[in-house]
Protein backbone atom coordinates (compact mmCIF):
# COMPACT_ATOMS: atom_id res chain seq x y z
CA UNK A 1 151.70 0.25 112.13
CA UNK A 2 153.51 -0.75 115.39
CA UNK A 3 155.23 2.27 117.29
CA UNK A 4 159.13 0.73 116.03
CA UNK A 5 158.05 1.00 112.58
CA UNK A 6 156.19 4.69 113.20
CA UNK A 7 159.54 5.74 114.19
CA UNK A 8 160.70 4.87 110.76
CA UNK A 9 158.16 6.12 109.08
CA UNK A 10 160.64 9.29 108.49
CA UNK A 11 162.84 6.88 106.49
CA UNK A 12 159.92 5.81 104.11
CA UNK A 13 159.30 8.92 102.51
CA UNK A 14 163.02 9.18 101.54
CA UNK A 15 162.25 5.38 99.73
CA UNK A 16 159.24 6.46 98.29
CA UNK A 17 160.63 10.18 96.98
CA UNK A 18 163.43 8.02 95.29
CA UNK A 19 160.83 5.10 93.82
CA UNK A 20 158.31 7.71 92.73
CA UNK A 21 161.28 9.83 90.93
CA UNK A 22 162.18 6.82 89.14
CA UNK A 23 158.58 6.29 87.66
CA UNK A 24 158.65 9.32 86.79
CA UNK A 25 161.41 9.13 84.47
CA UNK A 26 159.54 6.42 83.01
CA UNK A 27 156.57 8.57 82.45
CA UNK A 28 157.72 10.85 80.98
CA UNK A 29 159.78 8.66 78.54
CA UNK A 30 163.34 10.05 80.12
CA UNK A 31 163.63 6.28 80.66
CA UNK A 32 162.63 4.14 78.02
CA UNK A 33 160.38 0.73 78.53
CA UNK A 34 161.12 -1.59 75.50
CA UNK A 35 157.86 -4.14 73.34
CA UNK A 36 158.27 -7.44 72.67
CA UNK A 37 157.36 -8.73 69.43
CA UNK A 38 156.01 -11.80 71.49
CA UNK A 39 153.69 -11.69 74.58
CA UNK A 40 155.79 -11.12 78.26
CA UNK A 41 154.03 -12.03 81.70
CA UNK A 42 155.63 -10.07 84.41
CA UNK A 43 154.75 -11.78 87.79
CA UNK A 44 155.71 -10.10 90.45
CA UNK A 45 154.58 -8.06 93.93
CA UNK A 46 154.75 -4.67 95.61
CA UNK A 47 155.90 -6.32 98.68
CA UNK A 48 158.73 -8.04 99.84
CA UNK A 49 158.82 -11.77 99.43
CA UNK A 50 156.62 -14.75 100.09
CA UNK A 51 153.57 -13.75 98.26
CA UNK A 52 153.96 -16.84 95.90
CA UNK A 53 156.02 -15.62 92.52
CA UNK A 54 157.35 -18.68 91.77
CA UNK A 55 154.15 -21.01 92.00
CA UNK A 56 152.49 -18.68 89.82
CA UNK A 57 155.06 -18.39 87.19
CA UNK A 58 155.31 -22.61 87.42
CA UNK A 59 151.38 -22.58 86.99
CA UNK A 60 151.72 -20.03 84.24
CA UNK A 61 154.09 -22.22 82.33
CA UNK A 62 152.04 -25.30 82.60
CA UNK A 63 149.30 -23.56 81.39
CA UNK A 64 150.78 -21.53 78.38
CA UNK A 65 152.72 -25.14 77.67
CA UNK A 66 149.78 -26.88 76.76
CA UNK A 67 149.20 -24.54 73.56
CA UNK A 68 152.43 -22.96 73.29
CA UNK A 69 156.19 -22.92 74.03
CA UNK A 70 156.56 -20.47 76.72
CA UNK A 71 159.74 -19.62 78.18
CA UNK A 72 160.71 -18.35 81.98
CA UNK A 73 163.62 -15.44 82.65
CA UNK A 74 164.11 -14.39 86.14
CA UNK A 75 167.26 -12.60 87.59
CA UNK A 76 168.56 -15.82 89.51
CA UNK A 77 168.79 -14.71 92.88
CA UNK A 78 171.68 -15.98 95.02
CA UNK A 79 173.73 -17.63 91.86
CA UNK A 80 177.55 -17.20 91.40
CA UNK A 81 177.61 -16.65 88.00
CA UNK A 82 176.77 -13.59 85.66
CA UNK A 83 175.28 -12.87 82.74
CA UNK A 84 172.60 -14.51 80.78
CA UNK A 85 172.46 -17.98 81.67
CA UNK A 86 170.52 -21.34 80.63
CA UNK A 87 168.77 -23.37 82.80
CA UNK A 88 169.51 -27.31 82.78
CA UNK A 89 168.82 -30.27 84.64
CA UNK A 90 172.13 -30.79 85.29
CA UNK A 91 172.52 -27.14 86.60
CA UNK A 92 173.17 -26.32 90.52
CA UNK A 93 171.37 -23.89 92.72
CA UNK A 94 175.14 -21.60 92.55
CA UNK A 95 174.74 -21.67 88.83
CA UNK A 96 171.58 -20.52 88.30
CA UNK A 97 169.57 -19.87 91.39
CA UNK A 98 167.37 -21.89 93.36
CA UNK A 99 163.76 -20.61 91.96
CA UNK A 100 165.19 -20.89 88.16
CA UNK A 101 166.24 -24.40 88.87
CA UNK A 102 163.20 -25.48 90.80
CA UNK A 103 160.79 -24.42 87.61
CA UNK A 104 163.55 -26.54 84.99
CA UNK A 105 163.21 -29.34 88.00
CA UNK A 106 159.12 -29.22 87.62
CA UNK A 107 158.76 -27.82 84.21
CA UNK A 108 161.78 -30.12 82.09
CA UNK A 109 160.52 -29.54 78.65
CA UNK A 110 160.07 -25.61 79.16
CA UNK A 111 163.28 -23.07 78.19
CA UNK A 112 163.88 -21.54 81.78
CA UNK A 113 167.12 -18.44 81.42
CA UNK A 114 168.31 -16.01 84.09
CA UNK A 115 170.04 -12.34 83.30
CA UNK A 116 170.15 -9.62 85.80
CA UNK A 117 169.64 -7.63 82.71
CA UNK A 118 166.08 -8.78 81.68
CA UNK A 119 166.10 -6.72 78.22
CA UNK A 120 169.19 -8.45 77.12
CA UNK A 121 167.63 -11.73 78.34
CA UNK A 122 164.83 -11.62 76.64
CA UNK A 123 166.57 -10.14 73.59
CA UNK A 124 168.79 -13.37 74.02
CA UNK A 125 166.19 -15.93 74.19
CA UNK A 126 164.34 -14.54 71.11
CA UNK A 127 167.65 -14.59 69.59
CA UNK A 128 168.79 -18.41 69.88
CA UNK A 129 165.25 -19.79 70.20
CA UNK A 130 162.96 -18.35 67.81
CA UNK A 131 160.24 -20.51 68.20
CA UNK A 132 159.68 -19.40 71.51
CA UNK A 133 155.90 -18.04 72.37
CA UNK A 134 155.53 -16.08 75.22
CA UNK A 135 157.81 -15.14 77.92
CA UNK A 136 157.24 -15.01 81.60
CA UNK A 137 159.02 -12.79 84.20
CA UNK A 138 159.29 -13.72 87.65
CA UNK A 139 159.30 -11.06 90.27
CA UNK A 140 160.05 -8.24 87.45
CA UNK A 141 157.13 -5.71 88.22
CA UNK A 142 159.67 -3.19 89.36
CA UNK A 143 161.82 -3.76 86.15
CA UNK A 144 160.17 -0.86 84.39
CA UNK A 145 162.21 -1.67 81.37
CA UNK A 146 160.33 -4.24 79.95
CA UNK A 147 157.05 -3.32 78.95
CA UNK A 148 154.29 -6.31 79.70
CA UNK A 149 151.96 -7.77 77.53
CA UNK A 150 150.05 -8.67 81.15
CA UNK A 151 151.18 -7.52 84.71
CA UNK A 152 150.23 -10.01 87.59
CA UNK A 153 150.74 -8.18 91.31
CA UNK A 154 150.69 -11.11 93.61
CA UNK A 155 149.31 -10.12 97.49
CA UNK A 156 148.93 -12.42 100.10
CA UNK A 157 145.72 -12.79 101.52
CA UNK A 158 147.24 -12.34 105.46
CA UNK A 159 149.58 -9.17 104.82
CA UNK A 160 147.70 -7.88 101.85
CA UNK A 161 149.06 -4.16 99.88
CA UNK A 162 145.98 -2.31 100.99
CA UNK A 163 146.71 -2.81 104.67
CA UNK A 164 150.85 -1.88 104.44
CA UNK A 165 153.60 0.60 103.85
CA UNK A 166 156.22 1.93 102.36
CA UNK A 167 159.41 0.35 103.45
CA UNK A 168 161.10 0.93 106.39
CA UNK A 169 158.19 1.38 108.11
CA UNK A 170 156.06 -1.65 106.02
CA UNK A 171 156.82 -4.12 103.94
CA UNK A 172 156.25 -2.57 100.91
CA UNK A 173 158.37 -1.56 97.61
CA UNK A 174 156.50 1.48 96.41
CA UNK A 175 153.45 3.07 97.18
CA UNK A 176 150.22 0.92 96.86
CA UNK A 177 148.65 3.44 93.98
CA UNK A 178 151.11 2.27 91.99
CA UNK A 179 149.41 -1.31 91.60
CA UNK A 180 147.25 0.82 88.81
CA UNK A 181 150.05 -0.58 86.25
CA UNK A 182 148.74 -3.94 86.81
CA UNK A 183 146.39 -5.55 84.53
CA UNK A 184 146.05 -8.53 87.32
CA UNK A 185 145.41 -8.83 90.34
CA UNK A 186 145.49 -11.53 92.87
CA UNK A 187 145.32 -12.78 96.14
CA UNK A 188 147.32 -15.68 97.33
CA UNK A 189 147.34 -17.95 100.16
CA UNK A 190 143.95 -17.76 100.79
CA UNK A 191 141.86 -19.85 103.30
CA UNK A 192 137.80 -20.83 102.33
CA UNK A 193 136.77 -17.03 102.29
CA UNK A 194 133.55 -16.12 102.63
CA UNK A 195 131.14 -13.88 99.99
CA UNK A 196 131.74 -11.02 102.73
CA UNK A 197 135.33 -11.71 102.61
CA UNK A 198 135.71 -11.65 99.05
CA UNK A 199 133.54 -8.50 98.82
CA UNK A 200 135.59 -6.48 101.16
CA UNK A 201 138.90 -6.95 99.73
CA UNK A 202 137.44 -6.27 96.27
CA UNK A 203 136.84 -2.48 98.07
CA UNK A 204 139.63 -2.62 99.25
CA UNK A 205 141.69 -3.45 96.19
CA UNK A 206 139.19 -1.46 93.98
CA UNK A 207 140.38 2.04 95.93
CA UNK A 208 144.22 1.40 94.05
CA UNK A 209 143.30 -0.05 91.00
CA UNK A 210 140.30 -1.24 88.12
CA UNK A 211 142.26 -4.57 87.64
CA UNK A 212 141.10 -7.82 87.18
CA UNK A 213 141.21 -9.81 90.54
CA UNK A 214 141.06 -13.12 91.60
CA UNK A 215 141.89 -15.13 94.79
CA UNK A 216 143.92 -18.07 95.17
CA UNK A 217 145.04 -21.40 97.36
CA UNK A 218 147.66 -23.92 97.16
CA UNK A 219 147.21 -27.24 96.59
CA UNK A 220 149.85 -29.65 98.40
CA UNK A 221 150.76 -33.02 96.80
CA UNK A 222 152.50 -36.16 98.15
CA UNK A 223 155.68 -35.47 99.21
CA UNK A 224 158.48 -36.71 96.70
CA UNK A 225 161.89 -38.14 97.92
CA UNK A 226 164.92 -36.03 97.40
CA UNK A 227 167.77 -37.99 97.15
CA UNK A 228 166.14 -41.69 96.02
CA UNK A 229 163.36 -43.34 95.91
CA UNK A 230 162.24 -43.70 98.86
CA UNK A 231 158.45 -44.53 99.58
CA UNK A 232 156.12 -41.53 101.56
CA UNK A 233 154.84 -43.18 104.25
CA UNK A 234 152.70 -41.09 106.45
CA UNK A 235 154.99 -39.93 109.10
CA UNK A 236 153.75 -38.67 112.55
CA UNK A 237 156.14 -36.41 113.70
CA UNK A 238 158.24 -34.08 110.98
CA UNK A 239 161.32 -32.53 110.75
CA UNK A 240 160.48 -29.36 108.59
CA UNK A 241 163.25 -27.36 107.21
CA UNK A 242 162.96 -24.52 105.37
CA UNK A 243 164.77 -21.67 103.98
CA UNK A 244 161.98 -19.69 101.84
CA UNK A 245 160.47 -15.83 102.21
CA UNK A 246 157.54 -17.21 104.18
CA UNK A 247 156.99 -20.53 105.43
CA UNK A 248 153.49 -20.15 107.59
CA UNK A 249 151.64 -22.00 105.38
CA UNK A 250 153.34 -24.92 104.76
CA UNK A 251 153.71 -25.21 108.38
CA UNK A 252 150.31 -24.60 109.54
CA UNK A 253 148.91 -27.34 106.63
CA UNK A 254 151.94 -29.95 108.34
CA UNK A 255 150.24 -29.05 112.04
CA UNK A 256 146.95 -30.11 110.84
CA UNK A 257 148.29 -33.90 108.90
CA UNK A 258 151.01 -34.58 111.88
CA UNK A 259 150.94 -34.84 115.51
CA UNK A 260 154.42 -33.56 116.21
CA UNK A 261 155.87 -30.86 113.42
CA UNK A 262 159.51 -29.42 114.37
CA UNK A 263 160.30 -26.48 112.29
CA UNK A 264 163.92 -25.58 111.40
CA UNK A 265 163.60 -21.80 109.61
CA UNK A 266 166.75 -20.74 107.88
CA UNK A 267 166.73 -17.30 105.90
CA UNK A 268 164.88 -17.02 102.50
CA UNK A 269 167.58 -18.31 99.69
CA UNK A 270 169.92 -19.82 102.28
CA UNK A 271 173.27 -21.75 101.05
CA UNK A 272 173.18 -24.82 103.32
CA UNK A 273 176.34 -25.98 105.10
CA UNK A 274 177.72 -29.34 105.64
CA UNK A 275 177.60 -27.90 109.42
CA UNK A 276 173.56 -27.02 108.73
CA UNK A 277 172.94 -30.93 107.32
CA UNK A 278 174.69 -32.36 111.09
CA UNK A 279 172.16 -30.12 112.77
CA UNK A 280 169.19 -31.06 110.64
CA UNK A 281 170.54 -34.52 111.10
CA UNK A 282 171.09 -34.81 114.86
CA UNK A 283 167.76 -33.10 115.75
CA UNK A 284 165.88 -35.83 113.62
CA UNK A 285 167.66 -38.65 115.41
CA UNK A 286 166.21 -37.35 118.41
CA UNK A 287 162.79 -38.20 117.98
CA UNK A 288 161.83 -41.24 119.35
CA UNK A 289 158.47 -41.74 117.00
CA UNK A 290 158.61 -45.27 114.57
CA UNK A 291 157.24 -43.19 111.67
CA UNK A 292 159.30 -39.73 110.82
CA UNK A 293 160.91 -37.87 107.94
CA UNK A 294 162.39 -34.59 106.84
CA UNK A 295 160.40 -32.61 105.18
CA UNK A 296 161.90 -29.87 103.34
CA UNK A 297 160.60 -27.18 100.37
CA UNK A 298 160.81 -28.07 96.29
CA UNK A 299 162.85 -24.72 96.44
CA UNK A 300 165.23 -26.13 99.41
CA UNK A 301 165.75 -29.30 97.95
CA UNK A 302 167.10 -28.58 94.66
CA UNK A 303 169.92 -26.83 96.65
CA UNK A 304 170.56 -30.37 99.05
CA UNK A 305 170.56 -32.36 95.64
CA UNK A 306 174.00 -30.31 94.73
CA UNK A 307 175.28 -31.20 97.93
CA UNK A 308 175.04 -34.72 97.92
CA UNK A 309 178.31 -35.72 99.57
CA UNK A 310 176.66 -34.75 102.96
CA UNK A 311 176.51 -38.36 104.31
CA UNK A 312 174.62 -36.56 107.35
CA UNK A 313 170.99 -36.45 105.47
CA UNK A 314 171.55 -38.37 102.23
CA UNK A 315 170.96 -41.77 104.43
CA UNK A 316 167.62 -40.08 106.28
CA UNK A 317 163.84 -40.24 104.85
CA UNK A 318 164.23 -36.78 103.07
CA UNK A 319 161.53 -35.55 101.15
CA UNK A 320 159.88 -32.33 99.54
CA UNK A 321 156.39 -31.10 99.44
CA UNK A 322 155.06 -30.40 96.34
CA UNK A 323 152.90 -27.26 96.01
CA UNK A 324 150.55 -25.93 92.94
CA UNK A 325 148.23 -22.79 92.78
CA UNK A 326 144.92 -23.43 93.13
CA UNK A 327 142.52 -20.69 91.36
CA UNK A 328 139.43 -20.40 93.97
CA UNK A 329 136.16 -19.15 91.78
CA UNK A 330 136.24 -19.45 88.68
CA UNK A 331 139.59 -21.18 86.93
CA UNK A 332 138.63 -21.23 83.91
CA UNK A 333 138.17 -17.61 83.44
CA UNK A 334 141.24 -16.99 84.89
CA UNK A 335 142.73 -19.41 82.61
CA UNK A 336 141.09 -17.89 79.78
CA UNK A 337 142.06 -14.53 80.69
CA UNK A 338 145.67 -15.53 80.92
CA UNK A 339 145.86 -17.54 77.47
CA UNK A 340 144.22 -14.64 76.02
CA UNK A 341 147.32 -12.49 76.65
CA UNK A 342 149.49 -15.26 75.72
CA UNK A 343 148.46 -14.88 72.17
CA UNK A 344 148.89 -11.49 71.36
CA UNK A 345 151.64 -8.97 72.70
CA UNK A 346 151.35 -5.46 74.36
C-alpha cells in the first residue's frame, strides 16, 4: 500500500463497517436472498473493474448455448432508460448499455435484458420467455438478492484480491474473506505461468476460500471493421482508442504485432462526442505510415456504430479487436464444471 492510500486507510474501515453490516443482514435472513426455479450464474468481482466480466459472461453464453437457451441480465451501466429492458440488434449503447449490447452484437440468437432491479429482471424474463434455461448475471456478486446456482469471482492475474484492500485505500469492494461465497474462482489475464506460479496463487487464494480455481488468457481474433466492410490489412502503426476499465492488455498484445501503437484512453463507459471523433480523426491523419488503422474495443465500437453521422471516422479504416477467454489447463473441466451447474439450480 503506497503512503497516499495509507492515509486513507482510515476511510476503509468506515466502507467495510457499512459492507460487512449489510451481509450481515443477509445472514441472518433480516434481508432476504430469493431461488430461482432455473439455474443463475452470477459473474462478477470483489474489485473494481477490468477483471474481465463481460468476456466471461460472452464465453458463458456460448457455452451454455450449445445445449441450452441461456439468457444474460446485467444492470446496463451508462443507459438512459429505466426499468427492465430488452436487448436488440437494433438497440443503441443509451438504450441499453454498452456491455448488454456488445453480448446481443456477439451472441444474436441469445435473450440478453437489463434491470437495475435484478429480482424483477429475472422474474421478468421467466415471465415472457419460459423456455429460457439458465440465466447469467454480469457483475452481480454484490447483489445479495439473488441467490446463485454458481458464483464466479473474477481476479486479474496482475492486481489479484489477495494482494489488495478495502476501498479507499485499495481497489477493493469488500473484504477479501468474503470471496468464501464463491463457488468459482478464477484468474484472468494471465501470461504463460509457470507450475511455481500457479502453485503460489493457489496458497494464496486457498487462505480466503476452498473454491474451485482456474486461470485464464484471452485469445485475440482478426480485427473486424466497424462501420463496413472494409478488409484487415496488417497495419504498422495503430491508432488505439479505448474507453474500457483496463486497457493494458490489449495494448501491450498491439506493442508486440505493430511497430508504432498510439493509445487514446478515454474513461471506462465513455459517451463519445462528435468533438472526441475530430480528435481521434486528426491524430490518425498525422501519421505518415502507408499501412494504418484505428483500432478500437468490441465494447467501444458498438457505441461509434450509433453515432454514425460523424463523417470524421466513418470514412477512416476503423476496426475492433475481437477478444475470447481462453481457459489455460484444463478447459474441459472447466467446461464441465460450468454445464454441470447449468442443469440444475441452487
Amino acid at each position: 500500500m503506497n503512503k497516499l492510500r495509507l492515509l486513507l486507510f482510515p476511510f476503509s474501515l468506515v466502507f467495510i463497517c457499512a459492507t460487512e453490516f449489510r451481509h450481515l443482514l443477509f445472514a441472518t435472513g433480516l434481508l432476504k436472498q430469493k431461488k430461482f426455479k432455473v439455474p443463475v450464474f452470477v459473474v462478477g468481482n470483489i474489485s473494481t473493474g477490468g477483471t474481465g466480466k463481460s468476456p466471461m459472461v460472452d464465453y458463458l453464453l456460448k457455452l451454455i448455448g450449445k445445449e441450452g437457451k441461456p439468457a444474460s441480465l446485467s444492470r446496463g451501466y451508462g443507459r438512459q432508460t429505466n426499468g427492465f429492458y430488452e436487448v436488440t440488434l437494433n438497440s443503441s449503447a443509451t438504450d441499453a448499455g454498452d456491455e448488454p449490447l456488445m453480448l446481443k452484437n456477439a451472441n444474436p440468437e441469445t435473450g440478453v435484458f437489463v434491470d437495475e432491479n435484478r429480482v424483477r429482471g429475472i422474474e421478468t424474463i421467466l415471465k415472457t420467455i419460459p423456455q429460457v434455461s439458465c440465466l447469467v448475471l454480469d457483475d452481480a456478486f454484490q447483489h445479495r438478492y439473488v441467490k446463485p446456482s454458481c458464483a464466479i469471482v473474477l481476479s486479474q492475474w496482475q492486481k489479484p484480491f489477495y494482494k489488495d484492500y478495502v476501498l479507499p485505500a485499495g481497489n477493493l469492494r469488500e473484504m477479501r474473506k468474503n470471496v468464501k461465497r464463491a463457488h468459482v474462482i478464477v484468474m484472468t489475464k494471465c501470461p504463460d505461468l509457470t507450475d511455481n506460479q500457479i502453485d503460489e496463487a493457489m496458497a494464496d487464494i486457498g487462505r480466503y476460500t476452498n473454491a474451485k480455481v482456474f486461470f485464464s488468457g484471452l485469445e485475440y481474433g482478426t480485427p473486424s471493421p466497424v462501420f463496413d466492410n472494409k478488409v484487415w490489412d496488417k497495419s504498422t502503426e495503430i491508432l488505439l482508442v479505448t474507453g474500457i476499465a483496463n486497457a493494458d492488455s490489449l495494448l501491450e498484445q498491439c506493442k508486440t504485432l505493430y511497430n508504432k501503437v498510439h493509445h487514446l484512453n478515454f474513461p471506462d463507459h465513455y459517451a463519445y462526442k462528435e468533438a472526441d471523433f475530430e480528435q481521434i480523426a486528426e491524430k490518425f491523419n498525422s501519421f505518415v505510415a502507408p499501412k494504418k488503422a484505428i483500432l478500437t474495443t468490441h465494447k467501444d465500437a458498438v457505441k461509434w456504430l450509433g453515432v454514425m453521422e460523424s463523417k470524421a471516422v466513418k470514412s477512416l479504416p476503423v476496426f475492433y479487436q475481437p477478444i475470447q477467454v481462453k481457459i489455460l489447463g484444463d478447459e474441459k473441466e472447466f467446461n464441465d464444471l460450468m454445464l454441470k451447474y447449468a442443469h440444475k439450480a441452487e
